[in-house]
Every structure is written in C-alpha cells, then in structure tokens.
N, C-alpha and C. Protein backbone atom coordinates (compact mmCIF):
# COMPACT_ATOMS: atom_id res chain seq x y z
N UNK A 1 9.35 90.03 5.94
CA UNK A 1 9.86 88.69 5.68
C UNK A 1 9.36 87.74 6.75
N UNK A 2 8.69 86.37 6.52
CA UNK A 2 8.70 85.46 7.38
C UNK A 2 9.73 84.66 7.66
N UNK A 3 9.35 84.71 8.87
CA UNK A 3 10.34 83.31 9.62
C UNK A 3 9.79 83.29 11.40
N UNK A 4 10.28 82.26 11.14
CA UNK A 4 10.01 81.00 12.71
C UNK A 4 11.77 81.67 13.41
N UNK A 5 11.34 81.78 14.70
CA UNK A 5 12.74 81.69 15.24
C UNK A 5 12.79 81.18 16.73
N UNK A 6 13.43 79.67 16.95
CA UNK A 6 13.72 78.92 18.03
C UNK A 6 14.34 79.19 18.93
N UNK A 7 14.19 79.25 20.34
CA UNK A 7 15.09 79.39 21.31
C UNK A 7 14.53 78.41 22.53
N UNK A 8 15.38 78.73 23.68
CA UNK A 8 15.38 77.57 25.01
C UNK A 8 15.86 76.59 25.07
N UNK A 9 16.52 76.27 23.95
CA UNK A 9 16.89 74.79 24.16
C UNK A 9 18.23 74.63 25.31
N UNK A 10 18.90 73.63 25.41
CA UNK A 10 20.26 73.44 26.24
C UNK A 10 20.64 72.42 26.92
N UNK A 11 21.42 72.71 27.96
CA UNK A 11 22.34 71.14 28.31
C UNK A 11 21.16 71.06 29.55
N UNK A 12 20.49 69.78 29.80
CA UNK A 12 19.65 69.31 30.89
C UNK A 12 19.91 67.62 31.31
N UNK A 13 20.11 67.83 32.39
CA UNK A 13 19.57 65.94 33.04
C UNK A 13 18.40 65.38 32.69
N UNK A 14 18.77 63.99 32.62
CA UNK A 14 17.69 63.28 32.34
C UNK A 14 16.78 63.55 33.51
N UNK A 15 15.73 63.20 33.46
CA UNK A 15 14.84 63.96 33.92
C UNK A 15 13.84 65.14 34.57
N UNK A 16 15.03 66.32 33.70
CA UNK A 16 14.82 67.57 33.89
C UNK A 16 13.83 68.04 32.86
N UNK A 17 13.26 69.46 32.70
CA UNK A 17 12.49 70.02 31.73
C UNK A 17 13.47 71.24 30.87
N UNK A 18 12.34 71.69 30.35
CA UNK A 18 12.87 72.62 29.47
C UNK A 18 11.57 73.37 28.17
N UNK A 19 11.53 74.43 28.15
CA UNK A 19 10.08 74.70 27.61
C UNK A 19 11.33 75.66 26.18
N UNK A 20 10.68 75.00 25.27
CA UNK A 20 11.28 75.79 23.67
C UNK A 20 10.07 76.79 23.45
N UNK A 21 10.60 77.67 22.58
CA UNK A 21 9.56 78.66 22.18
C UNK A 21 10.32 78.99 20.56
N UNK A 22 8.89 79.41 19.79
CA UNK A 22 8.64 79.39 18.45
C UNK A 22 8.08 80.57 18.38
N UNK A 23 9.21 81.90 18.28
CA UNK A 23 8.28 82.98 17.66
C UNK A 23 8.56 83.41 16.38
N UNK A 24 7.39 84.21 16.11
CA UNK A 24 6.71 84.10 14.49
C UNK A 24 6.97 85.74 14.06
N UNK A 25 7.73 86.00 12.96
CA UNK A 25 7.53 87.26 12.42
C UNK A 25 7.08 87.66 11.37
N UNK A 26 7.13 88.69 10.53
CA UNK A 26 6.03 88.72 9.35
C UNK A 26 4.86 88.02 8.77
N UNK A 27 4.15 87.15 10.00
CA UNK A 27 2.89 86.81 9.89
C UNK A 27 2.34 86.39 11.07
N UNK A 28 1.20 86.39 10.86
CA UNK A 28 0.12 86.38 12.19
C UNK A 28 -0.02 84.52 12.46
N UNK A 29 0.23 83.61 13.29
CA UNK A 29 0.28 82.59 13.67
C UNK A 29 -0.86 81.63 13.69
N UNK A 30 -2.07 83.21 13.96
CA UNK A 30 -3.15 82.20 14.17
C UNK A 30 -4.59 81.40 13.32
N UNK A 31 -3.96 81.93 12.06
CA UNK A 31 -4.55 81.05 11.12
C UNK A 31 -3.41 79.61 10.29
N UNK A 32 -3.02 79.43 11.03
CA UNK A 32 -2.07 78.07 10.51
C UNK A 32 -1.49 76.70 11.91
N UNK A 33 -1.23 76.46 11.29
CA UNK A 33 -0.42 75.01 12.18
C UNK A 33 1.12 75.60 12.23
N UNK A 34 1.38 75.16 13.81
CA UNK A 34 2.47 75.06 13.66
C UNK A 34 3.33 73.74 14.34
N UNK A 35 4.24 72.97 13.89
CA UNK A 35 5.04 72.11 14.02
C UNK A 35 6.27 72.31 14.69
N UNK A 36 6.31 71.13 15.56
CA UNK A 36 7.69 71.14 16.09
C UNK A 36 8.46 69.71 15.40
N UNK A 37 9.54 69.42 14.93
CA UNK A 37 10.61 68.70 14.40
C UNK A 37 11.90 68.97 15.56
N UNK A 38 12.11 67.09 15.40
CA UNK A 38 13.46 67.47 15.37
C UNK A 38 14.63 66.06 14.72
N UNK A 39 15.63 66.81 14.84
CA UNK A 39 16.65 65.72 14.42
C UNK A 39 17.99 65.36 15.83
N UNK A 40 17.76 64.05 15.80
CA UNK A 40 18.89 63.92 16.42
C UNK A 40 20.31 63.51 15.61
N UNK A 41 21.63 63.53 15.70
CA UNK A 41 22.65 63.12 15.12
C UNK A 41 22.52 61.76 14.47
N UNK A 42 22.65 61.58 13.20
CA UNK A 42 23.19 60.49 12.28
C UNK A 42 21.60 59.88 11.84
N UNK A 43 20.48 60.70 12.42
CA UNK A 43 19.50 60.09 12.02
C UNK A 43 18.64 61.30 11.38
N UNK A 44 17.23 60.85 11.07
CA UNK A 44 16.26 61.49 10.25
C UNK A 44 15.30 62.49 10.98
N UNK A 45 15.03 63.80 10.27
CA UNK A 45 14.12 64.69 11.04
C UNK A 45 13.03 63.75 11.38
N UNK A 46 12.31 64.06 12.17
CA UNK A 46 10.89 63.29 12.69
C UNK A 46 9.99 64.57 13.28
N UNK A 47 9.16 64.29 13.34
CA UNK A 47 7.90 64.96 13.67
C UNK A 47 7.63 65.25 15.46
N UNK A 48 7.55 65.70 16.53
CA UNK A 48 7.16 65.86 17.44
C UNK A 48 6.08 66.25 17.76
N UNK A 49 5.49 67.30 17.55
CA UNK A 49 4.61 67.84 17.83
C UNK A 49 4.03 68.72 17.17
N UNK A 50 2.53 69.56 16.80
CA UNK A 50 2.01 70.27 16.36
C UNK A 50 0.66 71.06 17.08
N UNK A 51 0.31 72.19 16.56
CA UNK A 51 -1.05 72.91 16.89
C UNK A 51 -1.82 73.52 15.90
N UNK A 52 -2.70 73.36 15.84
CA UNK A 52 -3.48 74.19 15.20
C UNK A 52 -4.07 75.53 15.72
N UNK A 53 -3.64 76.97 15.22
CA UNK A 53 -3.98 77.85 16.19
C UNK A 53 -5.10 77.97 15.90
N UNK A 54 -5.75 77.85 14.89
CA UNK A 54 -7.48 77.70 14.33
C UNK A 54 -8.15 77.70 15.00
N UNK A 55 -7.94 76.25 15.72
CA UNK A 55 -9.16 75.10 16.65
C UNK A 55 -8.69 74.65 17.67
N UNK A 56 -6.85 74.79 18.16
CA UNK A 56 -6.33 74.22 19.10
C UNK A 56 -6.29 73.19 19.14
N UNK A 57 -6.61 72.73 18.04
CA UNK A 57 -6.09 71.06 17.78
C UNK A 57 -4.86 70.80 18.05
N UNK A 58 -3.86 69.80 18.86
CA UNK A 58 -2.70 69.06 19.14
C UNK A 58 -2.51 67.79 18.20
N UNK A 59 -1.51 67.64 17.94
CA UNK A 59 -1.07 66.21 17.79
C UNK A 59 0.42 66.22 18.75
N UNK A 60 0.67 64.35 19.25
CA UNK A 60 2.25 64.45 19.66
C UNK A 60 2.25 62.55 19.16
N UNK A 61 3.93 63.17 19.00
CA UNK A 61 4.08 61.36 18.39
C UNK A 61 4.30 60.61 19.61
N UNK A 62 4.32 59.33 19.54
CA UNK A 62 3.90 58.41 20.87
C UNK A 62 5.02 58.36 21.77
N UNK A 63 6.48 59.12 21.27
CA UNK A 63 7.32 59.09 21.72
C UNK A 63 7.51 60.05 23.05
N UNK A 64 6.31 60.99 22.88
CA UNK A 64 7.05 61.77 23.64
C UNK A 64 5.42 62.54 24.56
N UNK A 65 4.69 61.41 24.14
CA UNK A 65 2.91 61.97 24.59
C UNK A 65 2.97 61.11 25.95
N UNK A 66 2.59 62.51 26.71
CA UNK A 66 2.50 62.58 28.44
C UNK A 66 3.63 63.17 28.86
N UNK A 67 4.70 63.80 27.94
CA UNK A 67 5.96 64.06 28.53
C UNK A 67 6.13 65.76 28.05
N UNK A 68 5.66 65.87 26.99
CA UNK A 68 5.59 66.82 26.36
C UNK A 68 4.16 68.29 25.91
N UNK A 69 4.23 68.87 26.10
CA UNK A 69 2.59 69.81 25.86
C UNK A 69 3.11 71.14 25.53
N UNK A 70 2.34 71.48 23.86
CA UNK A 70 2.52 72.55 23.50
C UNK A 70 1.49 73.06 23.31
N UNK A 71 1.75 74.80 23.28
CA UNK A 71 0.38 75.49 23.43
C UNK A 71 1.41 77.15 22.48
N UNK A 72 -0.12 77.84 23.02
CA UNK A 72 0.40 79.06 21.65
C UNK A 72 -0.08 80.43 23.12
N UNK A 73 0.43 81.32 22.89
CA UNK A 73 0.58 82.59 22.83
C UNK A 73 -0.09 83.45 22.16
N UNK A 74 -1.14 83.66 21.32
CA UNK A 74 -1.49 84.37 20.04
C UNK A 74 -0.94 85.53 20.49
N UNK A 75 -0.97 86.82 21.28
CA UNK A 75 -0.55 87.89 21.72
C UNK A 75 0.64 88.16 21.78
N UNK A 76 1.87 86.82 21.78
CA UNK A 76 3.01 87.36 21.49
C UNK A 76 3.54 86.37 20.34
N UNK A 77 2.76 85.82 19.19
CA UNK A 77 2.70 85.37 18.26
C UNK A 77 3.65 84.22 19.00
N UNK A 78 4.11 83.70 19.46
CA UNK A 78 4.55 82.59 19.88
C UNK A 78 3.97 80.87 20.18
N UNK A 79 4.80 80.04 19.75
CA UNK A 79 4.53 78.62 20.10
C UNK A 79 5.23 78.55 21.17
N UNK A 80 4.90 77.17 22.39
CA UNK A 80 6.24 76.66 22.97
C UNK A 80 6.10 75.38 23.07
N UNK A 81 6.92 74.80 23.34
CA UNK A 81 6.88 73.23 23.72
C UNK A 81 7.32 72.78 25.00
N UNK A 82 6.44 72.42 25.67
CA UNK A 82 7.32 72.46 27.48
C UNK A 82 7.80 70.77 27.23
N UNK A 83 8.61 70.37 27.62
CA UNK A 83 8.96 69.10 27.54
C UNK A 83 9.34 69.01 28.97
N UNK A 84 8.64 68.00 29.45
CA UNK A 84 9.28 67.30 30.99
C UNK A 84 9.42 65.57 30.41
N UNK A 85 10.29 65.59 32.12
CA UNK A 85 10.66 64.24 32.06
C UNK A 85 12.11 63.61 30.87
N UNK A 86 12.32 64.13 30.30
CA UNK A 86 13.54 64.74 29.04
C UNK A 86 14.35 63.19 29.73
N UNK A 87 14.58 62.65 28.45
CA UNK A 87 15.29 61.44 27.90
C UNK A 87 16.22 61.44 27.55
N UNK A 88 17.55 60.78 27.63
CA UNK A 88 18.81 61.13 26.49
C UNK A 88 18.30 60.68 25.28
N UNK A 89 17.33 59.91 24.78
CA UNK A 89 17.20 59.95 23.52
C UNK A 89 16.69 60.88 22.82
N UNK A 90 16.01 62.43 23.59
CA UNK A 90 15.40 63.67 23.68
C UNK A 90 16.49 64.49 22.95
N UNK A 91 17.72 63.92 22.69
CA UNK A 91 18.77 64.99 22.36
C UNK A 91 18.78 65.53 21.07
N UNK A 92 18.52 66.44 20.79
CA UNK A 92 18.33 66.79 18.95
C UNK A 92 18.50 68.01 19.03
N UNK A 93 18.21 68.20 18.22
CA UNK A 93 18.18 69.94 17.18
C UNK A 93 16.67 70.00 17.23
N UNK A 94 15.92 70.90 17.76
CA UNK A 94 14.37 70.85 17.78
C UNK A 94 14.44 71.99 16.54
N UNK A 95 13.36 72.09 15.60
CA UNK A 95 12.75 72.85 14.84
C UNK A 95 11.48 73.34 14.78
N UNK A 96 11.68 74.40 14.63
CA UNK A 96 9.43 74.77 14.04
C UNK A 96 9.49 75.20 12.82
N UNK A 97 8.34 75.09 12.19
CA UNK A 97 8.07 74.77 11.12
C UNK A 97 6.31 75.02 10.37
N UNK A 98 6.30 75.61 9.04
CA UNK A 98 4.69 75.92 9.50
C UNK A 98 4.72 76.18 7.84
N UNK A 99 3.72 75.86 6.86
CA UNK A 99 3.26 75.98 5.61
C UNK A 99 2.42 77.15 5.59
N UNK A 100 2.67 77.75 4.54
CA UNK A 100 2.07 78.85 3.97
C UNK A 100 2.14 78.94 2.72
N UNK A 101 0.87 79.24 2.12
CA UNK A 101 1.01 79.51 0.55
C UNK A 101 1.68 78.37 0.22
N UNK A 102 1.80 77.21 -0.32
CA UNK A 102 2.85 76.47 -0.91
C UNK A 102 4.32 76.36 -0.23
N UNK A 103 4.10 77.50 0.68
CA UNK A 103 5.99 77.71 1.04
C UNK A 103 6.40 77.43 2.04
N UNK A 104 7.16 76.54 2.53
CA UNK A 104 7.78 75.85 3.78
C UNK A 104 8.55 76.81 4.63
N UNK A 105 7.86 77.14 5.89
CA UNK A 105 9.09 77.89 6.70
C UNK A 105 9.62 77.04 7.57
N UNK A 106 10.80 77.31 7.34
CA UNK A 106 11.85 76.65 9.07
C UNK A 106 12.27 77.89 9.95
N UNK A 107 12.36 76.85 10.93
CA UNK A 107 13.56 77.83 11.95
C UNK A 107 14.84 77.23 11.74
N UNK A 108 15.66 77.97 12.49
CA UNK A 108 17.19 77.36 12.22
C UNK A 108 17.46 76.63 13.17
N UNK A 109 16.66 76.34 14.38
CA UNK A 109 17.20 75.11 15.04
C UNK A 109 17.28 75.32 17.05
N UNK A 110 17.01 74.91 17.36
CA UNK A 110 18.08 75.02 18.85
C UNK A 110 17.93 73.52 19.42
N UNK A 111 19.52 73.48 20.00
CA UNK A 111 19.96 72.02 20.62
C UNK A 111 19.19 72.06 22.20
N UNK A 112 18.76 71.08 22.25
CA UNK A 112 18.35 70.19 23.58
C UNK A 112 19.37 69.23 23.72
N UNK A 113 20.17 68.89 24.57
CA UNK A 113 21.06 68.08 25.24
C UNK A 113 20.48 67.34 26.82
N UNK A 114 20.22 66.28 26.39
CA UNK A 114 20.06 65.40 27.43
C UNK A 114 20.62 64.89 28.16
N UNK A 115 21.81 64.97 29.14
CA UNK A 115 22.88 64.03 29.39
C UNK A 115 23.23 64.79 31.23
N UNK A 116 23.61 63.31 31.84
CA UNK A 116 24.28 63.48 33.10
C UNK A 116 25.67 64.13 32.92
C-alpha cells in the first residue's frame, strides 16, 4: 500500500527552525515529485514547496523562499523540509503529497506551531 507519512513538526519560536520529513512506503520516490502543502486554520491549503527526485528540480512559493530548503534522501526514501527563520504566520498543518498513476497521495498531516 502507498502512502506519504509526516513527522517533525511542533511548538517553536518565532525565529526558530524545524526540519519536517516525508517518508514514502510502497513506492520508490525517485521517479516522481514530491510536494509539501500546508493549511493554516480558517484558511485554504496552499502550496509550499516541491522536488523533483528525477532532476532535483525545486520550486518554493515566495512566501517562504530563502527561509525554507527541501531536499530528498533517495536511500531512506525520504523528503524533508528544513524551515528556518519560522514566522507565526508559518503555523499550519504541513502535508506531503505526490501523484501517481492518476492517484493523489496525502499524508495525514503534522502541526508546526509558531508562537512565543
């Protein structure tokens, strides 16, 4: 069975770090993209970040580029997302996320908390 499964997230100060990780089971990582999402309360998932394990292609949305850098693991099928510099507006539910075949995988989530 596939699935994405999130961890690292938690309670941090503003301007502390925190590195999430995205590991991958019943499939091999490194022919696909993988995505990071997240949602914060009362608002809409959004996009953060992505890789291509292909070509190592990156994308990051402008929100969070210079603050944030993700990279892959192929050997322990893992993504992570190191986030420094962490914002209270940083506070969400982070997700990964990755297409296959037509079929959308999620993870179930882990909270990042930004707050003094």
């Amino acid at each position: 069975q596939m699935q994405l499964v999130e961890s690292g997230g938690g309670l941090v100060q503003p301007g502390g770090s925190l590195r999430l990780s995205c590991a991958a089971s019943g499939f091999t990582m490194d022919s696909y993209s993988i995505h990071w999402f997240r949602q914060a309360p009362g608002k809409e998932r959004e996009g953060v970040s992505c890789i291509s394990l292909r070509d190592g292609t990156t994308y990051y949305a402008d929100s969070v580029k210079g603050r944030f850098h993700i990279s892959s693991d192929n050997a322990k099928n893992t993504v992570y997302l190191q986030m420094n510099s962490l914002k209270p507006e940083d506070t969400a539910v982070y997700y990964c996320y990755t297409w296959i075949g037509r079929v959308n995988y999620w993870g179930k989530g882990t909270l990042v908390t930004v707050s003094s």
